[in-house]
N, C-alpha and C. Protein backbone atom coordinates (compact mmCIF):
# COMPACT_ATOMS: atom_id res chain seq x y z
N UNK A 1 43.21 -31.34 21.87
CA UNK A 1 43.64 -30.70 20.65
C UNK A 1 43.12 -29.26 20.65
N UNK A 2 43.90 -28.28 19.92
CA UNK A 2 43.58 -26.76 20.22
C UNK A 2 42.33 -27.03 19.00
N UNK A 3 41.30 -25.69 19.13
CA UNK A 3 40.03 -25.39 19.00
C UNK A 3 40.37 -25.01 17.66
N UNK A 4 41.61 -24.55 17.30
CA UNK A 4 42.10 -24.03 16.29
C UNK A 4 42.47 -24.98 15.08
N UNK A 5 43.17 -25.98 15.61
CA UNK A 5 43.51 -27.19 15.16
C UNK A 5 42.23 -27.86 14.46
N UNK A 6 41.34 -28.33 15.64
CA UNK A 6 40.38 -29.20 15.41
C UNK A 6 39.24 -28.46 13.99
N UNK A 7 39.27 -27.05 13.97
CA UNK A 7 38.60 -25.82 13.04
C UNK A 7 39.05 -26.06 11.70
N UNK A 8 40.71 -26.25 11.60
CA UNK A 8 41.23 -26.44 10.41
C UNK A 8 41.37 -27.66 9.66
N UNK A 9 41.09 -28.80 10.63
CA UNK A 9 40.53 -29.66 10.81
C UNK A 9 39.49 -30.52 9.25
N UNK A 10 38.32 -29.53 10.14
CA UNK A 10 37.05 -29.34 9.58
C UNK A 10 37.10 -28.72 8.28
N UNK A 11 38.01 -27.70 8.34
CA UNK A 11 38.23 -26.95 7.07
C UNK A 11 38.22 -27.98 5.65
N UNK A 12 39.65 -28.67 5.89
CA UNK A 12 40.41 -28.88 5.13
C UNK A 12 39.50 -30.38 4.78
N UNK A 13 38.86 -30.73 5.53
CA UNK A 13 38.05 -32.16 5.80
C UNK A 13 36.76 -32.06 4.24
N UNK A 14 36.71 -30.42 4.47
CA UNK A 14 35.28 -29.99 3.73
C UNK A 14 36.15 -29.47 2.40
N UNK A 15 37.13 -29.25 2.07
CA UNK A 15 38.10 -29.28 0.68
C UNK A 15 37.11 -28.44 -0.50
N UNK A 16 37.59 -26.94 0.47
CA UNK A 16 36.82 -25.84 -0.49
C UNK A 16 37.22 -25.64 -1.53
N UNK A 17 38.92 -26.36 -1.98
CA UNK A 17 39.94 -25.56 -3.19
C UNK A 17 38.64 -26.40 -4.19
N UNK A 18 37.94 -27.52 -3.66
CA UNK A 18 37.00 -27.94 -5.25
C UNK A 18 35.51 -27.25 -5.30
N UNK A 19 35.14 -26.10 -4.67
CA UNK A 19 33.97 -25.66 -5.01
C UNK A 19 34.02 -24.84 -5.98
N UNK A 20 35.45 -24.60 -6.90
CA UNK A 20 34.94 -23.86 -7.59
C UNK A 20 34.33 -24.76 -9.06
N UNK A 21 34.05 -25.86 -8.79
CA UNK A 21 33.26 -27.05 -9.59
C UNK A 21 31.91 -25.88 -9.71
N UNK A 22 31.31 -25.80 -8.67
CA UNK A 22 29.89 -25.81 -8.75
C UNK A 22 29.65 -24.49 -9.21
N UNK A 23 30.42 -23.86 -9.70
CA UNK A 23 30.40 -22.42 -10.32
C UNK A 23 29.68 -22.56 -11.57
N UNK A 24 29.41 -23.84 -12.05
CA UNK A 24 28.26 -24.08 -13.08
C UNK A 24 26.92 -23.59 -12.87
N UNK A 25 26.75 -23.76 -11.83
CA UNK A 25 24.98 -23.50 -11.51
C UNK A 25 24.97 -21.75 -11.86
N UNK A 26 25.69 -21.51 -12.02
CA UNK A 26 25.46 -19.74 -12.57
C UNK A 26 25.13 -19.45 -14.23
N UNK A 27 26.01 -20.62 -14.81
CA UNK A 27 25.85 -20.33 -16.28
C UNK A 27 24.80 -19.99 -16.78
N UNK A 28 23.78 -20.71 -17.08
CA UNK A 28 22.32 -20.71 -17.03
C UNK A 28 22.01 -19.25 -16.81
N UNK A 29 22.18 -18.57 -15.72
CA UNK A 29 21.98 -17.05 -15.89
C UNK A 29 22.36 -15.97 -16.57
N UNK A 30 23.93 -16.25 -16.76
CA UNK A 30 24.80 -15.55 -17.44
C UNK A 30 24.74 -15.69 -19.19
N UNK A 31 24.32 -17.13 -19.39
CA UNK A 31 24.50 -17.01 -21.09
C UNK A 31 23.04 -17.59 -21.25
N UNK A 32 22.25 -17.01 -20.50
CA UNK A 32 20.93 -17.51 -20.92
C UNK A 32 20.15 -16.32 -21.99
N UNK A 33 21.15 -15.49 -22.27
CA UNK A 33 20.85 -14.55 -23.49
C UNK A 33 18.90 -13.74 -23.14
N UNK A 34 19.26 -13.56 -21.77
CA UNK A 34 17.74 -12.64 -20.98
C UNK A 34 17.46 -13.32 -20.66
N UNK A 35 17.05 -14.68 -20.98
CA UNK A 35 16.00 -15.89 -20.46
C UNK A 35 15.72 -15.63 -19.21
N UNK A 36 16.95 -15.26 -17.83
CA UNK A 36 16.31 -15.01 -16.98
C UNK A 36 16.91 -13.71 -16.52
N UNK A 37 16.00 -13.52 -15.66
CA UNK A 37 16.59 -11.65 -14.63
C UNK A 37 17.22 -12.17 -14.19
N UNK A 38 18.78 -11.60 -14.04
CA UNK A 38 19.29 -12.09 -12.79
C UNK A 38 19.04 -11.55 -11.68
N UNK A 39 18.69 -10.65 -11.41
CA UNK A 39 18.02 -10.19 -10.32
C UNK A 39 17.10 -11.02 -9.69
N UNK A 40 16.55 -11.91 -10.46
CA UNK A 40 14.90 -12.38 -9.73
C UNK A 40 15.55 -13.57 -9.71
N UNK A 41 16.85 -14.01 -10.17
CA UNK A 41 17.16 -15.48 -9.76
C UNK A 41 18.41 -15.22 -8.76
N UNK A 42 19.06 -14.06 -8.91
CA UNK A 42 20.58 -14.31 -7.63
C UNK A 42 20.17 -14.99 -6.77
N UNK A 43 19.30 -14.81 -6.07
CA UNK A 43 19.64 -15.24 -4.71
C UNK A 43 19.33 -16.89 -4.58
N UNK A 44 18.19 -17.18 -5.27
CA UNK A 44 18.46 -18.87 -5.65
C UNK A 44 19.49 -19.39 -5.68
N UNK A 45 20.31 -18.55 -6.86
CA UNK A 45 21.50 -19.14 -7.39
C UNK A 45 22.42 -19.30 -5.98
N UNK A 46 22.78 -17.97 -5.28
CA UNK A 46 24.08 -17.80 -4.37
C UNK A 46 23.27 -19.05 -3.76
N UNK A 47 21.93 -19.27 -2.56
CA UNK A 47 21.96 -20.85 -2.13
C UNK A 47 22.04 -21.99 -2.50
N UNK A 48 21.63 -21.73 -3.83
CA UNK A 48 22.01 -23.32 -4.49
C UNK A 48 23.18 -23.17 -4.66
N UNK A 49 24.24 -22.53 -5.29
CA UNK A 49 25.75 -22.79 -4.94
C UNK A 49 26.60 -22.97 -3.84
N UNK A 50 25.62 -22.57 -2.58
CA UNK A 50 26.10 -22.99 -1.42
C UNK A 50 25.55 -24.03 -0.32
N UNK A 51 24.49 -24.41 -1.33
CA UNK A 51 24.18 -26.10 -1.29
C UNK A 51 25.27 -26.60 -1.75
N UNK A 52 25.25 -26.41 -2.96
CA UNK A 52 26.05 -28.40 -4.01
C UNK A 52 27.14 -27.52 -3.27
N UNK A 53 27.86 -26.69 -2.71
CA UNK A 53 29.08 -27.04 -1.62
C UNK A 53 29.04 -27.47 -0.68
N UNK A 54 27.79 -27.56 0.26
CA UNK A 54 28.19 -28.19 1.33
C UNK A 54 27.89 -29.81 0.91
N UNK A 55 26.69 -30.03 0.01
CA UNK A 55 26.34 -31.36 -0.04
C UNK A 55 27.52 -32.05 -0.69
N UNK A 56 28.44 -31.44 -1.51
CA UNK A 56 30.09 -31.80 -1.82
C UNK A 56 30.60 -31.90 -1.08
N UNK A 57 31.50 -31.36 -0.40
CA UNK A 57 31.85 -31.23 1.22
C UNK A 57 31.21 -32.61 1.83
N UNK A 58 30.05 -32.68 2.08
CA UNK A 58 29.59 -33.82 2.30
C UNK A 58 29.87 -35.63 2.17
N UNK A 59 29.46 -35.08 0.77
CA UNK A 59 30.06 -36.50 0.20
C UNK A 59 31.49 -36.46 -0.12
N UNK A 60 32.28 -35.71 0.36
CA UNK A 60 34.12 -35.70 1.04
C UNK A 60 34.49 -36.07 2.22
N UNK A 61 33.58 -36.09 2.79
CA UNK A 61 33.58 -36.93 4.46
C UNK A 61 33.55 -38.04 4.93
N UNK A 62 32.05 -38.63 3.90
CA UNK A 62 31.96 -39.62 3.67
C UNK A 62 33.06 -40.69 3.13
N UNK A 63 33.39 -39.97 1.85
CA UNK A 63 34.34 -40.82 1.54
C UNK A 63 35.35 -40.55 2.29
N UNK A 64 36.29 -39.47 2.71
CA UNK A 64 37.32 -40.04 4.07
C UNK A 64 37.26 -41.11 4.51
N UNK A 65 36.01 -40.90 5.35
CA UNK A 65 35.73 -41.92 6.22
C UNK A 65 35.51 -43.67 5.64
N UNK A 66 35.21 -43.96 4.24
CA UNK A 66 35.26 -44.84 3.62
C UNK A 66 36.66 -45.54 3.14
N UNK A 67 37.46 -44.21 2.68
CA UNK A 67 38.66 -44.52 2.55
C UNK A 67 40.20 -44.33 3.37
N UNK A 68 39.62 -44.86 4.67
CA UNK A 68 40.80 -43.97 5.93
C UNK A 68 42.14 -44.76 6.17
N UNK A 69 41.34 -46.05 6.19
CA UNK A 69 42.28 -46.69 6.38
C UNK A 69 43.21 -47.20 4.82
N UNK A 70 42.64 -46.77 3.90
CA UNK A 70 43.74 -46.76 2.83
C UNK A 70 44.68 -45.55 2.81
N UNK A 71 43.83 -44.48 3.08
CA UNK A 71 44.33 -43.27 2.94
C UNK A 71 45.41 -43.20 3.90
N UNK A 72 45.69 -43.80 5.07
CA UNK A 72 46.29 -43.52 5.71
C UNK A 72 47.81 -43.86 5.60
N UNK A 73 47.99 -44.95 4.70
CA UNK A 73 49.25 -45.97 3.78
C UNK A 73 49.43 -45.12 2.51
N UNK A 74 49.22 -44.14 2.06
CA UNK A 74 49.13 -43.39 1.24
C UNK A 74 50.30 -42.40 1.44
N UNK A 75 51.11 -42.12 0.52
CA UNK A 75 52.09 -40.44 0.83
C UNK A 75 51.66 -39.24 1.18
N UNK A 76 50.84 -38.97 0.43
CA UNK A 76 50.15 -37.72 0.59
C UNK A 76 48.78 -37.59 1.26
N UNK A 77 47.66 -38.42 0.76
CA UNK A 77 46.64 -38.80 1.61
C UNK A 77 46.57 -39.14 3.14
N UNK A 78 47.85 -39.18 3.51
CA UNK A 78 47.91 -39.90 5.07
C UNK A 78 47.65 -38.72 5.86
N UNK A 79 47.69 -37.37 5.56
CA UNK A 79 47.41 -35.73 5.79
C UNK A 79 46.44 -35.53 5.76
N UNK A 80 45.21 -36.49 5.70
CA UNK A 80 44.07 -35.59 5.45
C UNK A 80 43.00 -36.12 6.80
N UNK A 81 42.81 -35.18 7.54
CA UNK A 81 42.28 -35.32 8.69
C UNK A 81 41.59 -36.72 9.44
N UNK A 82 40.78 -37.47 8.89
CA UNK A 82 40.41 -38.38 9.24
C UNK A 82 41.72 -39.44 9.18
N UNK A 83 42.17 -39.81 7.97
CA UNK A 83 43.33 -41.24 7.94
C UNK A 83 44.30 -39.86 8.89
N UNK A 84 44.87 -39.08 9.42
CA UNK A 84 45.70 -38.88 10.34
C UNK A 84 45.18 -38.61 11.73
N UNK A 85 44.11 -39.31 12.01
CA UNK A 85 43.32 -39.11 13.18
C UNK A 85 42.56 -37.73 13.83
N UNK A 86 42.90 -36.67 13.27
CA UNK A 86 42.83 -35.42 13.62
C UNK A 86 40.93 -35.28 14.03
N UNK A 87 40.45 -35.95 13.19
CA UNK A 87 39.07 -36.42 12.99
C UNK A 87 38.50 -38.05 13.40
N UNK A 88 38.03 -38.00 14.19
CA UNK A 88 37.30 -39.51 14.34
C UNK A 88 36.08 -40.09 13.26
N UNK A 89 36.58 -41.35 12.33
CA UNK A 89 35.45 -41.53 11.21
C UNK A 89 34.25 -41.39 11.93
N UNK A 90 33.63 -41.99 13.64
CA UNK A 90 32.10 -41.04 13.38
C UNK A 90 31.78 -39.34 13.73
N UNK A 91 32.97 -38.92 14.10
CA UNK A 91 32.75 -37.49 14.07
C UNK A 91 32.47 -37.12 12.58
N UNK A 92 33.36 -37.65 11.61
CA UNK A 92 33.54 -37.57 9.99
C UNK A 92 32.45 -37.99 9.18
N UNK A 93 31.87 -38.88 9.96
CA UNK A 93 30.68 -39.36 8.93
C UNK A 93 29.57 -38.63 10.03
N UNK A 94 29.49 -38.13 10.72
CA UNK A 94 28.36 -37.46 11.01
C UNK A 94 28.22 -35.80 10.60
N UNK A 95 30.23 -35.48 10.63
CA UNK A 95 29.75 -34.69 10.03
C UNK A 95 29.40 -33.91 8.49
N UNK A 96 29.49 -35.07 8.06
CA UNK A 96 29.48 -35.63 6.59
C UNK A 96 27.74 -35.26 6.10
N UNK A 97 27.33 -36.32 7.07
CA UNK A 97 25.67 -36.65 6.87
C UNK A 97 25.11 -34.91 7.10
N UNK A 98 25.60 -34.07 8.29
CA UNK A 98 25.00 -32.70 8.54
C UNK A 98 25.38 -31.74 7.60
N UNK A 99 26.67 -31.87 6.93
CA UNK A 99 26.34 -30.99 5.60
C UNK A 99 25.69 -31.50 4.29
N UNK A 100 25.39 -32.73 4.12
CA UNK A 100 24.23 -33.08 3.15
C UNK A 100 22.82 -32.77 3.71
N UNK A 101 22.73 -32.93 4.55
CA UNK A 101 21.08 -32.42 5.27
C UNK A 101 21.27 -30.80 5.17
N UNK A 102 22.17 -30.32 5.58
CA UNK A 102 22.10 -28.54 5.60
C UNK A 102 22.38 -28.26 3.84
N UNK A 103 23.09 -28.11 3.55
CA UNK A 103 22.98 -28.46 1.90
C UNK A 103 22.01 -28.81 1.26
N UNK A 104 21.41 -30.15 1.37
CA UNK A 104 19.91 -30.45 0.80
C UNK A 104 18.84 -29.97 0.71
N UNK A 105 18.90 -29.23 1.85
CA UNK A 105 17.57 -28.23 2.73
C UNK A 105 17.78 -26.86 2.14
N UNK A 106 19.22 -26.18 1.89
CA UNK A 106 18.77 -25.51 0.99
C UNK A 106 18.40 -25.29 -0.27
N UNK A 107 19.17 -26.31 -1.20
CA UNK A 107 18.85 -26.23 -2.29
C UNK A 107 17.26 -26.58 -2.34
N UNK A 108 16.82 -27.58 -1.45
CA UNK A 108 15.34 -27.60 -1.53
C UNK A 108 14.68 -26.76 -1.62
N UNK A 109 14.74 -25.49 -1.12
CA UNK A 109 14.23 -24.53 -0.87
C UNK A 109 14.44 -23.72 -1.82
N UNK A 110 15.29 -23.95 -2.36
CA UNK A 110 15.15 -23.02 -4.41
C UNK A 110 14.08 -23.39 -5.10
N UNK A 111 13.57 -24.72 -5.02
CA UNK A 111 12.91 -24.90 -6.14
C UNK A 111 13.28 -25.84 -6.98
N UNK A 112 11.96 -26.39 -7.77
CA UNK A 112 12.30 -27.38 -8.15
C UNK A 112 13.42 -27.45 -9.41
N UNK A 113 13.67 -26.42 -9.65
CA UNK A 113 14.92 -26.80 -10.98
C UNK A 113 15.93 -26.85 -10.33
N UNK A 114 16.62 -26.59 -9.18
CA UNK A 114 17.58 -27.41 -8.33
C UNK A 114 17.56 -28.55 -7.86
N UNK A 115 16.28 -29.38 -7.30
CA UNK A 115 16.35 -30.02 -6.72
C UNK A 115 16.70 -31.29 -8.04
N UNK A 116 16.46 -31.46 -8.82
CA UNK A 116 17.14 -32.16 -10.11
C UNK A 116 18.40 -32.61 -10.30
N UNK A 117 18.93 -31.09 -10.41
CA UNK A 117 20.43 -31.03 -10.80
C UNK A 117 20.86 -31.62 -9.04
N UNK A 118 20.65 -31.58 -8.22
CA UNK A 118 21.05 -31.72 -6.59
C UNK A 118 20.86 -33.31 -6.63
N UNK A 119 19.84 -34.08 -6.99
CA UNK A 119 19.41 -35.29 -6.89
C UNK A 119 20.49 -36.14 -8.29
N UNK A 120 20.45 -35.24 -9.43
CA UNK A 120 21.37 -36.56 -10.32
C UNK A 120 22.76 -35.87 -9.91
N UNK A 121 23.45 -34.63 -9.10
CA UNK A 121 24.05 -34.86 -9.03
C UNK A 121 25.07 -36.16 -7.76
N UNK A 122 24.38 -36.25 -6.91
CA UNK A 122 24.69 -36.73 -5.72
C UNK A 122 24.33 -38.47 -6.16
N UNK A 123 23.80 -38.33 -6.79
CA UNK A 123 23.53 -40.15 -7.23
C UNK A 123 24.84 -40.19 -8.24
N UNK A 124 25.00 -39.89 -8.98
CA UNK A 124 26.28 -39.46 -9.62
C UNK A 124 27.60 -40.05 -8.80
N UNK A 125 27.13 -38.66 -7.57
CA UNK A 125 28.55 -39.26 -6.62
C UNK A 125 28.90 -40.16 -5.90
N UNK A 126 27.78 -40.74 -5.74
CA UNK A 126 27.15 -42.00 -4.82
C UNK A 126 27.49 -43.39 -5.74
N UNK A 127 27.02 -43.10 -6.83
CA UNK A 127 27.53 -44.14 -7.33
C UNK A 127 29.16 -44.18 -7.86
N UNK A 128 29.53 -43.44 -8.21
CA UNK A 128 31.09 -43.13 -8.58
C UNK A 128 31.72 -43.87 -6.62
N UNK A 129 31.25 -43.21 -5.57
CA UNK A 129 31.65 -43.71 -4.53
C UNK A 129 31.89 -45.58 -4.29
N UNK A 130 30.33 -45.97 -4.19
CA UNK A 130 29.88 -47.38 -4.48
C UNK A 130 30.63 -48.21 -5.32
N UNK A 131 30.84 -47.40 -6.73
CA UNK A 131 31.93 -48.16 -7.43
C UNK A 131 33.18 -48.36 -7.59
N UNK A 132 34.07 -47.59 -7.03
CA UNK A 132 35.11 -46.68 -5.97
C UNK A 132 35.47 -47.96 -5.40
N UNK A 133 34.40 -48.03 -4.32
CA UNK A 133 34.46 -48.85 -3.21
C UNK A 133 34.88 -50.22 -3.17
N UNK A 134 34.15 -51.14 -3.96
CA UNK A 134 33.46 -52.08 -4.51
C UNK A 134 35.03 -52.32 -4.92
N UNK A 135 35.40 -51.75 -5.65
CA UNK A 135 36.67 -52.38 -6.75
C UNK A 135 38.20 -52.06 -5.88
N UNK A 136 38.10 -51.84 -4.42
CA UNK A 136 39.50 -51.51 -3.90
C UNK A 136 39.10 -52.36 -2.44
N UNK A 137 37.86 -52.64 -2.06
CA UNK A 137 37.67 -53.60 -1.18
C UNK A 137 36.32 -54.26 -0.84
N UNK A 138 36.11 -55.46 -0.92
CA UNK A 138 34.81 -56.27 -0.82
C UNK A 138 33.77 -55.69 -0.09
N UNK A 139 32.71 -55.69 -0.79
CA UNK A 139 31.69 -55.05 0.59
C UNK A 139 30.92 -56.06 0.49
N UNK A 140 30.55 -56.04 2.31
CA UNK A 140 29.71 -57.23 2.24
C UNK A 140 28.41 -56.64 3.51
């Protein structure tokens, strides 16, 4: 498969059209009415927003890879890299797991008022996943 292919691949696998979700983690600066400099917090902010994207991204891989073989009986879902093979589920779930570790690691590195919002959010998704799961096929 071209290098190009396999790139867009990855792209589309990591489904940037939803990061603009995490455009929350800015509010807090913006209508915090001074509370904080933004100066002395940007740069927190720009990595923690480019954490909860990759650790999103992340847990989008995962679930591919959870849901491939439904996805693949699907109209529209049957396009999305893993259920159309373009991606192998352990290429997908590994590379799933490396943008939650690269993601995690940075937001870690903000500080602890990220690591909060990073931890209930991903249990959040984890469980929304789990329960997802659970109710469209038996886990055992």
């Amino acid at each position: 498969m071209p290098l190009l292919t396999q790139f867009n691949a990855f792209i589309t696998l990591m489904r940037p059209h939803q990061y603009s979700k995490n455009l929350f983690i800015f509010a807090p600066a913006f209508f915090g009415f001074g509370q904080y400099e933004l100066g002395a917090v940007a740069l927190d902010l720009c990595i923690a927003f480019c954490g909860f994207c990759l650790v999103a991204s992340g847990i989008y891989a995962i679930n591919d890879c959870l849901d491939a073989k439904l996805d693949a009986l699907h109209p529209s879902k049957a396009a999305r890299p893993i259920a159309s093979g373009l991606i192998s589920p352990a290429l997908g779930y590994a590379f799933g797991i490396a943008l939650l570790l690269i993601g995690g690691g940075g937001i870690y590195d903000c500080g602890q008022r990220f690591r909060g919002k990073l931890a209930a959010s991903s249990l959040r998704a984890t469980a929304y996943l789990y329960h997802h799961q659970s109710r469209l096929l038996p886990i055992s």
